[in-house]
N, C-alpha and C. Protein backbone atom coordinates (compact mmCIF):
# COMPACT_ATOMS: atom_id res chain seq x y z
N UNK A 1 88.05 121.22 97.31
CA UNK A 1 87.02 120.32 96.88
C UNK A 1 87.21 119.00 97.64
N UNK A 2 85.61 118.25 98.10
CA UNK A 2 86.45 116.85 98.78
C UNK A 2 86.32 116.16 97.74
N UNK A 3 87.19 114.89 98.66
CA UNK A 3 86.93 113.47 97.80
C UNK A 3 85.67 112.94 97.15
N UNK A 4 84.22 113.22 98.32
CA UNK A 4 83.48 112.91 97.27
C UNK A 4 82.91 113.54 96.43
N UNK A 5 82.66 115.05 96.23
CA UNK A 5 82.90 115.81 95.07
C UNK A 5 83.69 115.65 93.72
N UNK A 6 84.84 115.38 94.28
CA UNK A 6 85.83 114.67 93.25
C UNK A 6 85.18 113.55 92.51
N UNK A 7 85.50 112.53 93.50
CA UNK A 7 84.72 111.38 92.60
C UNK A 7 83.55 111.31 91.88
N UNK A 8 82.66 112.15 92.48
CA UNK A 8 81.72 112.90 91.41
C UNK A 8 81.63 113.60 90.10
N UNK A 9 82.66 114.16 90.14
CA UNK A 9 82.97 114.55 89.30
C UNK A 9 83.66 113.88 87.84
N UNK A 10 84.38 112.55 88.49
CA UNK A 10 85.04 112.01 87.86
C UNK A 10 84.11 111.03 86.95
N UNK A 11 83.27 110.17 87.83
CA UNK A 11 82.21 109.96 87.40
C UNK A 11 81.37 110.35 86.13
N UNK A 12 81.23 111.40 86.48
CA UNK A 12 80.60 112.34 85.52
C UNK A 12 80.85 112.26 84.08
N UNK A 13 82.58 112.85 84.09
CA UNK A 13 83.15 112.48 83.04
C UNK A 13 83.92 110.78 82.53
N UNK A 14 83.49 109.86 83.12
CA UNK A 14 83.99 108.60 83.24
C UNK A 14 82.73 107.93 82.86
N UNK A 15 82.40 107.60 81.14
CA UNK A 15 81.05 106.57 80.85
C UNK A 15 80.98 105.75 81.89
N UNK A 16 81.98 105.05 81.86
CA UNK A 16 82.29 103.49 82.59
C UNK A 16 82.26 103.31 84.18
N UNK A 17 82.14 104.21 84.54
CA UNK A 17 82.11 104.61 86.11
C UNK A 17 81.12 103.61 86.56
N UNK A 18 80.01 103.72 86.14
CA UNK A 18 78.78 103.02 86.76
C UNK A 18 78.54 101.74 86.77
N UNK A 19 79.77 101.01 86.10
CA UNK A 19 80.03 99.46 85.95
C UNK A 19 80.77 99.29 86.66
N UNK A 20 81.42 100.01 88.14
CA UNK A 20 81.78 99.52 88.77
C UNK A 20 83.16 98.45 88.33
N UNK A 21 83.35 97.46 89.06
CA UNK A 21 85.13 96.40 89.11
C UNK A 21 84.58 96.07 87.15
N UNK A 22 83.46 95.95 86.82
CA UNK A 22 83.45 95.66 85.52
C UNK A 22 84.07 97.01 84.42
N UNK A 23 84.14 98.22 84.99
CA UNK A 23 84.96 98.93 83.93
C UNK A 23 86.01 98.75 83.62
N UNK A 24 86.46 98.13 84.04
CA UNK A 24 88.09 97.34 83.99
C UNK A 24 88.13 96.44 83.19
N UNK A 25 87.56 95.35 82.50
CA UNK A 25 87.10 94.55 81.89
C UNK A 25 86.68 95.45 80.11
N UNK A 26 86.06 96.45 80.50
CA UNK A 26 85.46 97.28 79.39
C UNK A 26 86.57 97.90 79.23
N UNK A 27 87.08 98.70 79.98
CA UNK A 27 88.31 99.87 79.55
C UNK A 27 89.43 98.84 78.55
N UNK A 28 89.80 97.65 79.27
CA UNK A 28 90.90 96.79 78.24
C UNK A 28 90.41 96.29 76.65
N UNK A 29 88.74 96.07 77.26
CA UNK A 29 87.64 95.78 75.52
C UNK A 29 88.34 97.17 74.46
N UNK A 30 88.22 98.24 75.13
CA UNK A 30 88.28 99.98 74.39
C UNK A 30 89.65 99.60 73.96
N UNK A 31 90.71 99.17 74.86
CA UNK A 31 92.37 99.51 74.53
C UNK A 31 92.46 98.20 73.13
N UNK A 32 91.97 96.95 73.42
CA UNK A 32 92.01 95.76 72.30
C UNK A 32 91.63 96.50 71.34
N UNK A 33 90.64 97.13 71.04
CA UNK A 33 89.74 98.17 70.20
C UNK A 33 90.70 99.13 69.38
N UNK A 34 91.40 99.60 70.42
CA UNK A 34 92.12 100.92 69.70
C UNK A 34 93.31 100.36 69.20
N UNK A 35 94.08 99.11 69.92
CA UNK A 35 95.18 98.81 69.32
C UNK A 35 95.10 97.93 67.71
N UNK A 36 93.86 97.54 67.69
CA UNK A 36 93.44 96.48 66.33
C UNK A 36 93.62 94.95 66.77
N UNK A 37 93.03 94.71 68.08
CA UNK A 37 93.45 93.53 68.52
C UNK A 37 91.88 92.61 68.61
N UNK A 38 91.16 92.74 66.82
CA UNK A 38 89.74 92.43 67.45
C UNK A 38 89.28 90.97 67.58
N UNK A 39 90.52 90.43 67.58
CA UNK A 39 90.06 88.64 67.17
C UNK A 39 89.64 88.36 68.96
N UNK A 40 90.51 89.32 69.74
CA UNK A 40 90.48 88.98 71.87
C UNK A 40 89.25 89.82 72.20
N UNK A 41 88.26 90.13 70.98
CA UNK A 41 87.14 90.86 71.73
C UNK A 41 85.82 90.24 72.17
N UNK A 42 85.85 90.55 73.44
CA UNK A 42 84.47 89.92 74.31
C UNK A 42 82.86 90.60 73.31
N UNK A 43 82.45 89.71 73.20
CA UNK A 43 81.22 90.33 71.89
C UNK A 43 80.22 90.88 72.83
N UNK A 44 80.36 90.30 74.32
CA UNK A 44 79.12 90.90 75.15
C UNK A 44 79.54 92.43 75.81
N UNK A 45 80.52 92.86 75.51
CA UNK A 45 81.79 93.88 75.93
C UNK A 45 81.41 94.70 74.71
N UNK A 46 81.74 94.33 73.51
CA UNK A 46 81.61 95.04 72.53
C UNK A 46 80.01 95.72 72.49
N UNK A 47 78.93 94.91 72.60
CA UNK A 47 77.77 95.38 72.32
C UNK A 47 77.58 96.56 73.65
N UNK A 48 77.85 96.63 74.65
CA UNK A 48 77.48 97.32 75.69
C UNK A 48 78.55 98.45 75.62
N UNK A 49 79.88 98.54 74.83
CA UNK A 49 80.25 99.32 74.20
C UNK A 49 79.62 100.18 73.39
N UNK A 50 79.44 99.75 72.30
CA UNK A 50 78.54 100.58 71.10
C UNK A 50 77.24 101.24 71.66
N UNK A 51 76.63 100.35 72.60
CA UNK A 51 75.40 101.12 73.21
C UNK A 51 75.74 102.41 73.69
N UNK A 52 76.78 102.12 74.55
CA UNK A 52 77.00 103.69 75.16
C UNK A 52 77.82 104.72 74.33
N UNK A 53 77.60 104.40 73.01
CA UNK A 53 78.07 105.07 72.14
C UNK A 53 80.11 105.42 72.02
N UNK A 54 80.91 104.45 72.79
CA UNK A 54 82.11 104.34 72.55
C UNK A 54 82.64 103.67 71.43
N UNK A 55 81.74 103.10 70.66
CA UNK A 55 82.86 102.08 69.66
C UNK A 55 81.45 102.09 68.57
N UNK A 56 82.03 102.26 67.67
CA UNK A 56 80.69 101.90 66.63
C UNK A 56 81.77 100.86 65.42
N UNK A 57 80.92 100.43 65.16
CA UNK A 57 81.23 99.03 63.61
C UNK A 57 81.37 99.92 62.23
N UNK A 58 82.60 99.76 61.90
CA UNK A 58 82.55 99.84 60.39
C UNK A 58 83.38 98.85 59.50
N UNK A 59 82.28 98.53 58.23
CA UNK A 59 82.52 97.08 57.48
C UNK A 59 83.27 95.72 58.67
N UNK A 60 82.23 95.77 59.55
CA UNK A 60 82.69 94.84 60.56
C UNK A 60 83.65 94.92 61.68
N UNK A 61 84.30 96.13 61.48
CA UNK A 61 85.56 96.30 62.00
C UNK A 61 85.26 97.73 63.26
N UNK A 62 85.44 96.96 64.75
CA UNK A 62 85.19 98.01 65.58
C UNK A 62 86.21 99.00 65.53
N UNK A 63 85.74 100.30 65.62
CA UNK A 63 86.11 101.67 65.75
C UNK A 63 86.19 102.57 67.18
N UNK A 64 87.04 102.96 67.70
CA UNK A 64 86.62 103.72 68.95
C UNK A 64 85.87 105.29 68.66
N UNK A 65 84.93 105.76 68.73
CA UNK A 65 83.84 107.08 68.38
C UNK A 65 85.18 108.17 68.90
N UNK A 66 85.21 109.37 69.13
CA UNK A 66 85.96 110.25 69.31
C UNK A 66 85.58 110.16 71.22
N UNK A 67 84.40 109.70 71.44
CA UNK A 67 84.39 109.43 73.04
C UNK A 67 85.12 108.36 74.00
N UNK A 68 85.01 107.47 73.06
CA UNK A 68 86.04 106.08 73.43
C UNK A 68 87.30 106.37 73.45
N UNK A 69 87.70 106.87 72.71
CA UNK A 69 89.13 107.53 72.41
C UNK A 69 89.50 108.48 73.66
N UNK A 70 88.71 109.32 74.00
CA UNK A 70 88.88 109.75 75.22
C UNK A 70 88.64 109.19 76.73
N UNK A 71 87.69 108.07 76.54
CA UNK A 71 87.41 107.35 77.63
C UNK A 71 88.68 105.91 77.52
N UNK A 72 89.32 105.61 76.83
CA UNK A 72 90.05 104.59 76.58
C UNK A 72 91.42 104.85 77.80
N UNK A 73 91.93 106.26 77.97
CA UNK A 73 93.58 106.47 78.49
C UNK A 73 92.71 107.16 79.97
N UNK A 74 91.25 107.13 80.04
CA UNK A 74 91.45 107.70 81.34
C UNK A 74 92.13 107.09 82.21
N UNK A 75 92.11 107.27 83.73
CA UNK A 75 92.48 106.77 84.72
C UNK A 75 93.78 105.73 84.29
C-alpha cells in the first residue's frame, strides 16, 4: 500500500484529520476532556467538539462519546 493510500486511510478513520496543525489543539481539548481537566477548556474547541459528535455535555460536565475516546490516543 503507498503512503498516500495510507494517509487516506488514516484520515478516514481520524475525525480531526481535516483540521489540519489545528487537530493538535483539539486532540489536547479531547485529552483535558478525558482526564477531568475542564476548568483549561477552550469553549470554541469544545463546541466544534460536540459538533462532530466527540464530546457531548452532561449536567454541564463534558464527556468524551465512545468516538472521542477512540479518537483521543490516536496518533
Amino acid at each position: 500500500m503507498g503512503l498516500k493510500a495510507k494517509n487516506s486511510m488514516e484520515n478516514d478513520l481520524d475525525p480531526l484529520a481535516q483540521f489540519g496543525l489545528d487537530a493538535i489543539d483539539l486532540r489536547w481539548t479531547l485529552k483535558d476532556i478525558a482526564v477531568q481537566r475542564s476548568m483549561m477548556i477552550n469553549q470554541q474547541h469544545l463546541a466544534q467538539l460536540i459538533e462532530l459528535g466527540l464530546v457531548e455535555m452532561r449536567e454541564d460536565v463534558p464527556y468524551l462519546t465512545v468516538a472521542g475516546q477512540n479518537t483521543v490516543w490516536l496518533a
